[in-house]
Protein backbone atom coordinates (compact mmCIF):
# COMPACT_ATOMS: atom_id res chain seq x y z
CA UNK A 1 7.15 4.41 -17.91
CA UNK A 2 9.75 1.31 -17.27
CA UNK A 3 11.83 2.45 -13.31
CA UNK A 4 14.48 0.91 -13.45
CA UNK A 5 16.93 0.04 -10.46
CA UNK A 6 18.50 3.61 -10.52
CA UNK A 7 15.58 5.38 -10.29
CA UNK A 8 14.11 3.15 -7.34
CA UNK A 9 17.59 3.91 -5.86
CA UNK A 10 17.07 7.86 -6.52
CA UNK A 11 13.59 7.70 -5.33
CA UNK A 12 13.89 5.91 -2.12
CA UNK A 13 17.14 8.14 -0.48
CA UNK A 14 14.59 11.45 -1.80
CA UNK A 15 11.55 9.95 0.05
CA UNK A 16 13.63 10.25 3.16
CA UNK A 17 15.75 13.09 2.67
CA UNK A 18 14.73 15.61 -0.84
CA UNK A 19 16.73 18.30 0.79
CA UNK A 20 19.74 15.91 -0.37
CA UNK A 21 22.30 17.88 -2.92
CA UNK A 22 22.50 16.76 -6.33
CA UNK A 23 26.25 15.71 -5.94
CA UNK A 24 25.37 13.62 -2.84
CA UNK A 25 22.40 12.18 -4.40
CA UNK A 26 24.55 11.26 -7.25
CA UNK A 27 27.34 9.69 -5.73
CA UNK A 28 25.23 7.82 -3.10
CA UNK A 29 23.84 5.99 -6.41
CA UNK A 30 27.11 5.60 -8.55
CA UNK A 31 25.95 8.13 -11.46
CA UNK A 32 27.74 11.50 -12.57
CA UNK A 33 25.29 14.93 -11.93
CA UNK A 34 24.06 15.54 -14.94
CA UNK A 35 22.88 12.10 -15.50
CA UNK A 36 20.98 11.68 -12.24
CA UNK A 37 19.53 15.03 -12.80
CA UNK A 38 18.21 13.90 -15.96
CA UNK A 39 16.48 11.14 -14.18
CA UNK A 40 15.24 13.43 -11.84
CA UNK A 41 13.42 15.74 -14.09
CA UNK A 42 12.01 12.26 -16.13
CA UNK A 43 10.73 11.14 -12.80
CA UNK A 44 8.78 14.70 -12.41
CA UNK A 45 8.22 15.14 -16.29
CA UNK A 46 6.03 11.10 -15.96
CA UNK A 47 4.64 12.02 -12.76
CA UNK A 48 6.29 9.64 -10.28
CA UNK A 49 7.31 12.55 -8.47
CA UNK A 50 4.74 14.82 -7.64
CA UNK A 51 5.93 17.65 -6.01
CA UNK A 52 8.38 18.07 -2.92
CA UNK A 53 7.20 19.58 0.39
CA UNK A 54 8.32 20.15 3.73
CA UNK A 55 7.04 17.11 6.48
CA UNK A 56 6.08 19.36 10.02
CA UNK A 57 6.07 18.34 13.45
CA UNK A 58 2.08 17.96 14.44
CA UNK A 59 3.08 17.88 17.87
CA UNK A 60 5.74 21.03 17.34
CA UNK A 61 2.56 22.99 15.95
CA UNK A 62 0.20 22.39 18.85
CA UNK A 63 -1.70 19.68 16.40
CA UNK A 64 -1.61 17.16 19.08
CA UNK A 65 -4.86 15.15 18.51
CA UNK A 66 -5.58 13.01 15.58
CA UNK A 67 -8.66 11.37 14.62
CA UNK A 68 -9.78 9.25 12.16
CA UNK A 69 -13.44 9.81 11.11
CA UNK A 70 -15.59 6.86 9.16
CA UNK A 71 -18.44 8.72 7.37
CA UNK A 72 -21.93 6.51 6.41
CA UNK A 73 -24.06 8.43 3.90
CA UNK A 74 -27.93 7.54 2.74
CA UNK A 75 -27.04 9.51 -0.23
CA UNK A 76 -24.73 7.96 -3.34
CA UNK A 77 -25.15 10.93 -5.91
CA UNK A 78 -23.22 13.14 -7.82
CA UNK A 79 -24.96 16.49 -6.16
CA UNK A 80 -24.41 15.29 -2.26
CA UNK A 81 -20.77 14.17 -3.49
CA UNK A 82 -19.56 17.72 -4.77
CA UNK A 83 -21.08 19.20 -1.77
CA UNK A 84 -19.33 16.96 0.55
CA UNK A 85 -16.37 16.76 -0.91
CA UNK A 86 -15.99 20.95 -1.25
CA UNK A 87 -17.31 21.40 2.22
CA UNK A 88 -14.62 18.35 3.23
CA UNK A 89 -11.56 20.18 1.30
CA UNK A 90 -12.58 23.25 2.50
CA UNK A 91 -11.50 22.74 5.89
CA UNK A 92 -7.77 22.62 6.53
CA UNK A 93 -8.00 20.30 9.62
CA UNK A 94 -9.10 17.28 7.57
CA UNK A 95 -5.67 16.50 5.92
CA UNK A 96 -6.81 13.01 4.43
CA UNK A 97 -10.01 11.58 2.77
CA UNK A 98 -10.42 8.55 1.25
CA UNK A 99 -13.68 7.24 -0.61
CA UNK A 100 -14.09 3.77 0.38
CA UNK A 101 -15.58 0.05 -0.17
CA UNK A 102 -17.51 -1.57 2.42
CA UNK A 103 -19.50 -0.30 5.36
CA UNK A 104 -18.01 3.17 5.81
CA UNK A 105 -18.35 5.63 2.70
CA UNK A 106 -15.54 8.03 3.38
CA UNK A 107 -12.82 8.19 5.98
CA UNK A 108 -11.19 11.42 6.84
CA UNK A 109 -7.67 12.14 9.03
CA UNK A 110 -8.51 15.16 11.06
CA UNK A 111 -5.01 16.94 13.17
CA UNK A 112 -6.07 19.72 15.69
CA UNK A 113 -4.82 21.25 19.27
CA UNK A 114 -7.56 19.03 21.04
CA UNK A 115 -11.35 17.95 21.57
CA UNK A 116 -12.84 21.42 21.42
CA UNK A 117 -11.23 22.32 18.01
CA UNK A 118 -12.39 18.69 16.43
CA UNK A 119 -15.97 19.36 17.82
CA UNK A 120 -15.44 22.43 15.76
CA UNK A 121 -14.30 20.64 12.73
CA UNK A 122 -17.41 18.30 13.56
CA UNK A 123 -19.78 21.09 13.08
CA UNK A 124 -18.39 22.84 9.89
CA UNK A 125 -18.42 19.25 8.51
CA UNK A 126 -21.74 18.46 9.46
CA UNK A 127 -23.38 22.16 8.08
CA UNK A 128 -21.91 21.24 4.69
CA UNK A 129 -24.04 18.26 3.93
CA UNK A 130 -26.38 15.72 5.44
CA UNK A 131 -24.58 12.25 6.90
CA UNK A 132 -26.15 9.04 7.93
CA UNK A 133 -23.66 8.03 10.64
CA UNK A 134 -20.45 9.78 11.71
CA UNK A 135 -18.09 8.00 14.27
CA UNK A 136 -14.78 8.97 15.30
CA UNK A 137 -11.46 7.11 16.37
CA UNK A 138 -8.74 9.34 18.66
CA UNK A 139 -5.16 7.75 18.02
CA UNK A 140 -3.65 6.93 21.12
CA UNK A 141 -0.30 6.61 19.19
CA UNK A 142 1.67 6.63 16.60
CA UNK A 143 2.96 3.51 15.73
CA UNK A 144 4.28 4.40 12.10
CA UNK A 145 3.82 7.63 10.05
CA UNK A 146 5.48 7.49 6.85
CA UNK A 147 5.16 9.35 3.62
CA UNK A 148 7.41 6.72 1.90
CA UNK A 149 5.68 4.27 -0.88
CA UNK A 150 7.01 0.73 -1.03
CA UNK A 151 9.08 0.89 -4.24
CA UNK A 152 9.27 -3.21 -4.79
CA UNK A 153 6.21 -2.79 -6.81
CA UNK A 154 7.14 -0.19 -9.52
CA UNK A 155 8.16 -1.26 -13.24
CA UNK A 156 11.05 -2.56 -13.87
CA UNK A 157 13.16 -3.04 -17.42
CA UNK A 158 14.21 -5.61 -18.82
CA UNK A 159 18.12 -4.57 -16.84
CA UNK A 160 17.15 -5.26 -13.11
């Protein structure tokens, strides 16, 4: 589906704020209500918008460690990849995974309290299905954490 300048407009100010009313929303991109609600629902009708959620505070919620876990496995089969990724999904600490290209097979973004609960993650993880290599990263800081996506890159029509 062709975004168009509007909707990257719409999009962006509801990546940083969705709680945003519909006659602020509207205004803030030069559109009536019932026009930029119409985009809206297109937007959610083709996908673009997912779903709308609530961003926490890790550190308000006692979630003060992250890591960053690169997973090696000797094993590239269907079987050992439903395993892992339902043992994986089934543990609410690991918020990310990625499948990846190159050295590392999987990489995994894992918030708890502190070392004792990750060693705990560790374990579950590591009962679900047999790894080659696990190594973990512990973020020092946060340099950036955004769940805005560059919009530069969506199509366009034929008016921008």
């Amino acid at each position: 589906m062709p975004i168009d300048k509007k909707d990257r407009e719409i999009l962006r100010i509801l990546q940083e704020d969705a709680t945003i009313s519909l006659n602020d929303l509207a205004a803030k991109v030069n559109l009536t209500p019932t026009p930029c609600w119409r985009r809206i629902q297109k937007l959610q009708t083709d996908g673009v918008i997912r779903k709308q959620v609530a961003l926490c505070d890790a550190g308000k919620l006692n979630l003060g460690l992250t890591t960053f876990v690169t997973i090696r496995t000797s094993q590239h089969n269907e079987e050992w990849m439903q395993r892992f990724v339902a043992g994986a999904t089934s543990i609410p600490e690991i918020v990310e995974i990625y499948r990846l290209s190159g050295d590392a097979d999987y990489l995994l973004k894992i918030v708890v309290p502190d070392i004792a609960r990750y060693d705990s993650v560790y374990k579950r993880l590591i009962r679900s299905v047999e790894l080659l290599d696990v190594s973990s990263a512990f973020a020092m800081e946060t340099i950036k954490c955004t769940t805005a996506l560059p919009l530069d890159y969506s199509t366009s029509d034929a008016h921008d």
